[in-house]
N, C-alpha and C. Protein backbone atom coordinates (compact mmCIF):
# COMPACT_ATOMS: atom_id res chain seq x y z
N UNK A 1 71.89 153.97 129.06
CA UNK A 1 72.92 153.52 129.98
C UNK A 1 74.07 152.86 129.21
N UNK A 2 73.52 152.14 128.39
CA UNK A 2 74.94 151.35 127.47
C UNK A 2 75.56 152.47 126.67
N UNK A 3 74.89 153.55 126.16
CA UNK A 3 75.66 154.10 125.21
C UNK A 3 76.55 155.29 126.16
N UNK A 4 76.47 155.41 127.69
CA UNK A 4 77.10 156.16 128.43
C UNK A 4 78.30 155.15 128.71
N UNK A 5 78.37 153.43 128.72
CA UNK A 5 79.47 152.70 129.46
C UNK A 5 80.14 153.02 128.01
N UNK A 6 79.71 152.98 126.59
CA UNK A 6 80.63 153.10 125.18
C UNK A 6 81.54 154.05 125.18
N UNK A 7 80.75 154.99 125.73
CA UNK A 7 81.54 157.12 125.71
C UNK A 7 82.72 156.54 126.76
N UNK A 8 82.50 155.88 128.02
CA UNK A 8 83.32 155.72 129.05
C UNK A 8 84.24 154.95 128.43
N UNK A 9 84.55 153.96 128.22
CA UNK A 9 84.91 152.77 127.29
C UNK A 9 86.06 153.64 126.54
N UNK A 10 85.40 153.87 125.33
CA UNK A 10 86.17 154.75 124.61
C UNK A 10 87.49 155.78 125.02
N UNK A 11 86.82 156.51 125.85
CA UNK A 11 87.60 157.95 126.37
C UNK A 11 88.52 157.07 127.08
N UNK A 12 88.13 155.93 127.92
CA UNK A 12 89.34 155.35 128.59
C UNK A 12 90.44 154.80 127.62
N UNK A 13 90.58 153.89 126.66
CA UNK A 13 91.23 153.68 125.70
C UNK A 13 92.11 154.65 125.00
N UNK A 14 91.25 155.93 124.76
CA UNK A 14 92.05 156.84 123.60
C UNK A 14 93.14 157.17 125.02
N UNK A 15 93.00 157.79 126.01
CA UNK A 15 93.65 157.96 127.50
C UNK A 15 94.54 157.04 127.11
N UNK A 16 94.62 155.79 126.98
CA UNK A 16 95.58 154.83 127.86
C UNK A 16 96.51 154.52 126.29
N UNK A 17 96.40 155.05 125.10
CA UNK A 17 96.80 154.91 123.84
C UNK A 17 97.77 155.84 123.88
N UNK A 18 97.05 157.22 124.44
CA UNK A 18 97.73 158.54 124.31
C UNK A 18 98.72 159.12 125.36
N UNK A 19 98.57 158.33 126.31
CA UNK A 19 99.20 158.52 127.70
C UNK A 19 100.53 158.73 128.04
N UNK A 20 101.55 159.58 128.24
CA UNK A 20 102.48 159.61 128.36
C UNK A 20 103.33 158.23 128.96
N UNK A 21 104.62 157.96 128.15
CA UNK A 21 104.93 156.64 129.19
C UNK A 21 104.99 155.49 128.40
N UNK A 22 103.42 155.41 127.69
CA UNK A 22 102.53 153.99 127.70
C UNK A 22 103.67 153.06 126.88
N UNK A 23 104.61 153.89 125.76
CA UNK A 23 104.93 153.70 124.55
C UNK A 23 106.45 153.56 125.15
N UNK A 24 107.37 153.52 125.99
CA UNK A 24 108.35 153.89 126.67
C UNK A 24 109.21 153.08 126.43
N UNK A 25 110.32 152.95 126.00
CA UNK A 25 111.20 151.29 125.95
C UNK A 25 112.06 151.68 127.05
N UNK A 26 112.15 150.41 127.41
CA UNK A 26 113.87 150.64 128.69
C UNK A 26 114.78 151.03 128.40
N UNK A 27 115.23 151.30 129.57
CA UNK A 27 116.75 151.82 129.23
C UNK A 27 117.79 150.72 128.92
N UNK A 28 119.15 151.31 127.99
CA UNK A 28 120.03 150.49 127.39
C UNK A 28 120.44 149.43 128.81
N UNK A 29 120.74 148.24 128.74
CA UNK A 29 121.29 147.88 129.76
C UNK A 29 120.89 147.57 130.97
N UNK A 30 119.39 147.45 130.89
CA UNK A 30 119.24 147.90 132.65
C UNK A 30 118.05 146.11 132.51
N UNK A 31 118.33 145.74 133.62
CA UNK A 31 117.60 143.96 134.12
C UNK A 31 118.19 143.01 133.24
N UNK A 32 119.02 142.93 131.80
CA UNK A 32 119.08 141.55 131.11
C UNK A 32 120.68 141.34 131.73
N UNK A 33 121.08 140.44 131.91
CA UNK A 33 122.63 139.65 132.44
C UNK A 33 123.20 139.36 131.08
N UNK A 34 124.05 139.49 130.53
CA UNK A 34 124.67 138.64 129.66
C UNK A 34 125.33 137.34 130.13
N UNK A 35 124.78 136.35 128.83
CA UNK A 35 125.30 134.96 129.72
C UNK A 35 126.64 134.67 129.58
N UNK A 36 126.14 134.03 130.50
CA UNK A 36 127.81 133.32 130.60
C UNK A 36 128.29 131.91 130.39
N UNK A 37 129.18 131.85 129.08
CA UNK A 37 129.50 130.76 128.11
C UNK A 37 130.23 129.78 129.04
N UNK A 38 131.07 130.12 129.95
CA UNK A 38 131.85 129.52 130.10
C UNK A 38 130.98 128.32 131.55
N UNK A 39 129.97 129.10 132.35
CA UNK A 39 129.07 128.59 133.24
C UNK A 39 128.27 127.46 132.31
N UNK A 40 127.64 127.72 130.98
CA UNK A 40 126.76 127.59 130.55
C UNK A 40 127.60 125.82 129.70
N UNK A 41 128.79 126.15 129.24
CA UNK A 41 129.62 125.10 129.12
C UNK A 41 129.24 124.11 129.82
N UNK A 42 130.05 124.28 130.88
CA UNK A 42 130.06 123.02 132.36
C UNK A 42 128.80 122.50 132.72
N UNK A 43 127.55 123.46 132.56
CA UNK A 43 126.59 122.91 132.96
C UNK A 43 126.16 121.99 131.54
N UNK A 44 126.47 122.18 130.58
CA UNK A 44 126.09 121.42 129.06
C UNK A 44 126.63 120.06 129.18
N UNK A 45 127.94 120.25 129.92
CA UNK A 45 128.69 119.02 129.70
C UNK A 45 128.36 117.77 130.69
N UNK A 46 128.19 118.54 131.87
CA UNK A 46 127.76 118.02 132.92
C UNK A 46 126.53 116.97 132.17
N UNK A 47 125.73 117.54 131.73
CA UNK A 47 124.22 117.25 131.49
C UNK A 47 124.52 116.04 130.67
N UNK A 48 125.07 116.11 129.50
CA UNK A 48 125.73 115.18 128.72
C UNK A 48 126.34 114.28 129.35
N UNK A 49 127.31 114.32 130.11
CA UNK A 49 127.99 113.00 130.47
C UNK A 49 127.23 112.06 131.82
N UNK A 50 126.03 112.68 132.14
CA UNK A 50 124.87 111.87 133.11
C UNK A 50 125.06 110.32 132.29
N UNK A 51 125.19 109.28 132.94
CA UNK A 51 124.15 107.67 132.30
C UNK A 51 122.94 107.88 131.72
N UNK A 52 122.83 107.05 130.97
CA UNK A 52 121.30 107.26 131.07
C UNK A 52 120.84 106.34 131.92
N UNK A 53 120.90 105.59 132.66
CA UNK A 53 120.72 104.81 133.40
C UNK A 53 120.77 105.41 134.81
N UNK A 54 121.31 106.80 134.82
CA UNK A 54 121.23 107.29 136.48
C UNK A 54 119.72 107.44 137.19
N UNK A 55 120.18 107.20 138.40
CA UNK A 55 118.91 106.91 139.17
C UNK A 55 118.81 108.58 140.10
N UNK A 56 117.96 108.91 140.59
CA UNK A 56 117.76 110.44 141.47
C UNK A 56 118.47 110.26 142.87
N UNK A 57 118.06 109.18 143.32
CA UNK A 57 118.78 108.83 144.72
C UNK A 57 120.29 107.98 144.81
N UNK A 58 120.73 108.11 143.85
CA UNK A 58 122.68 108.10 143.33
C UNK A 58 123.03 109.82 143.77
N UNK A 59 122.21 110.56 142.78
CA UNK A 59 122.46 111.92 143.23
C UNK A 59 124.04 111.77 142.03
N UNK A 60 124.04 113.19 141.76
CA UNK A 60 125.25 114.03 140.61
C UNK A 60 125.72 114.94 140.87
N UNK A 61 126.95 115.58 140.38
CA UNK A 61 127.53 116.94 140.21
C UNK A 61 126.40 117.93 140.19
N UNK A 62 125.80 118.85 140.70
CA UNK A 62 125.43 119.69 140.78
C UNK A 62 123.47 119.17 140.47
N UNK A 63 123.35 118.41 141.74
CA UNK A 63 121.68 118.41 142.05
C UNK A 63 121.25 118.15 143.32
N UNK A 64 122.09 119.37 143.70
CA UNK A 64 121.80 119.79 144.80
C UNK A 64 121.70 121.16 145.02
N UNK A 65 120.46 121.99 144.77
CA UNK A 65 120.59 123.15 144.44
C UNK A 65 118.96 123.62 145.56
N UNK A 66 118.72 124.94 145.22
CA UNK A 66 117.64 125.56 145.72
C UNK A 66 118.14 126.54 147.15
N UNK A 67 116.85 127.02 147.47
CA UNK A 67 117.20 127.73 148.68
C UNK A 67 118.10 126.95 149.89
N UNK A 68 118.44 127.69 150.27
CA UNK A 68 119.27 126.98 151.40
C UNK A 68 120.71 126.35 151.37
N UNK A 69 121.16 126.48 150.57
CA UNK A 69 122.29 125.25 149.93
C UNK A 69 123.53 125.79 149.98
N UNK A 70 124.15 125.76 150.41
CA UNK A 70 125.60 126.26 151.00
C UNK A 70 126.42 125.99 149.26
N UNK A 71 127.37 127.03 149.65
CA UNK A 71 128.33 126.64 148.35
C UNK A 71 129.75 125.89 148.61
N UNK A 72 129.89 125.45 147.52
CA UNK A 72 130.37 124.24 147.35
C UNK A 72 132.47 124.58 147.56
């Protein structure tokens, strides 16, 4: 019985090695965003010029976010 799950085992592997597809890279361009410096700025600076002394319920420039949240 074990040396029938090995044969199974096996044959499945060499299959999933050899498989059309398996090996496939994406296409040029397709799901990554290029970022954006100039977003990525404001939010840097933002972050930086916080107190350190700020408290959560003062509330800041941009912490107010998540579902639901109307734009500004």
């Amino acid at each position: 019985m074990g040396s029938v799950f090995m044969a199974v085992l096996v044959v499945a592997v060499l299959v999933w090695l050899i498989a059309p597809g398996a090996r496939r890279s994406p296409p040029e361009g397709d799901g990554i965003e290029p970022v954006d410096e100039a977003e990525l700025d404001v939010a840097e600076t933002e972050v930086r010029d916080l107190d350190v002394h700020q408290r959560p319920e003062e509330g800041f420039e941009g912490d107010d976010w998540g579902p639901g949240v109307g734009k500004r």
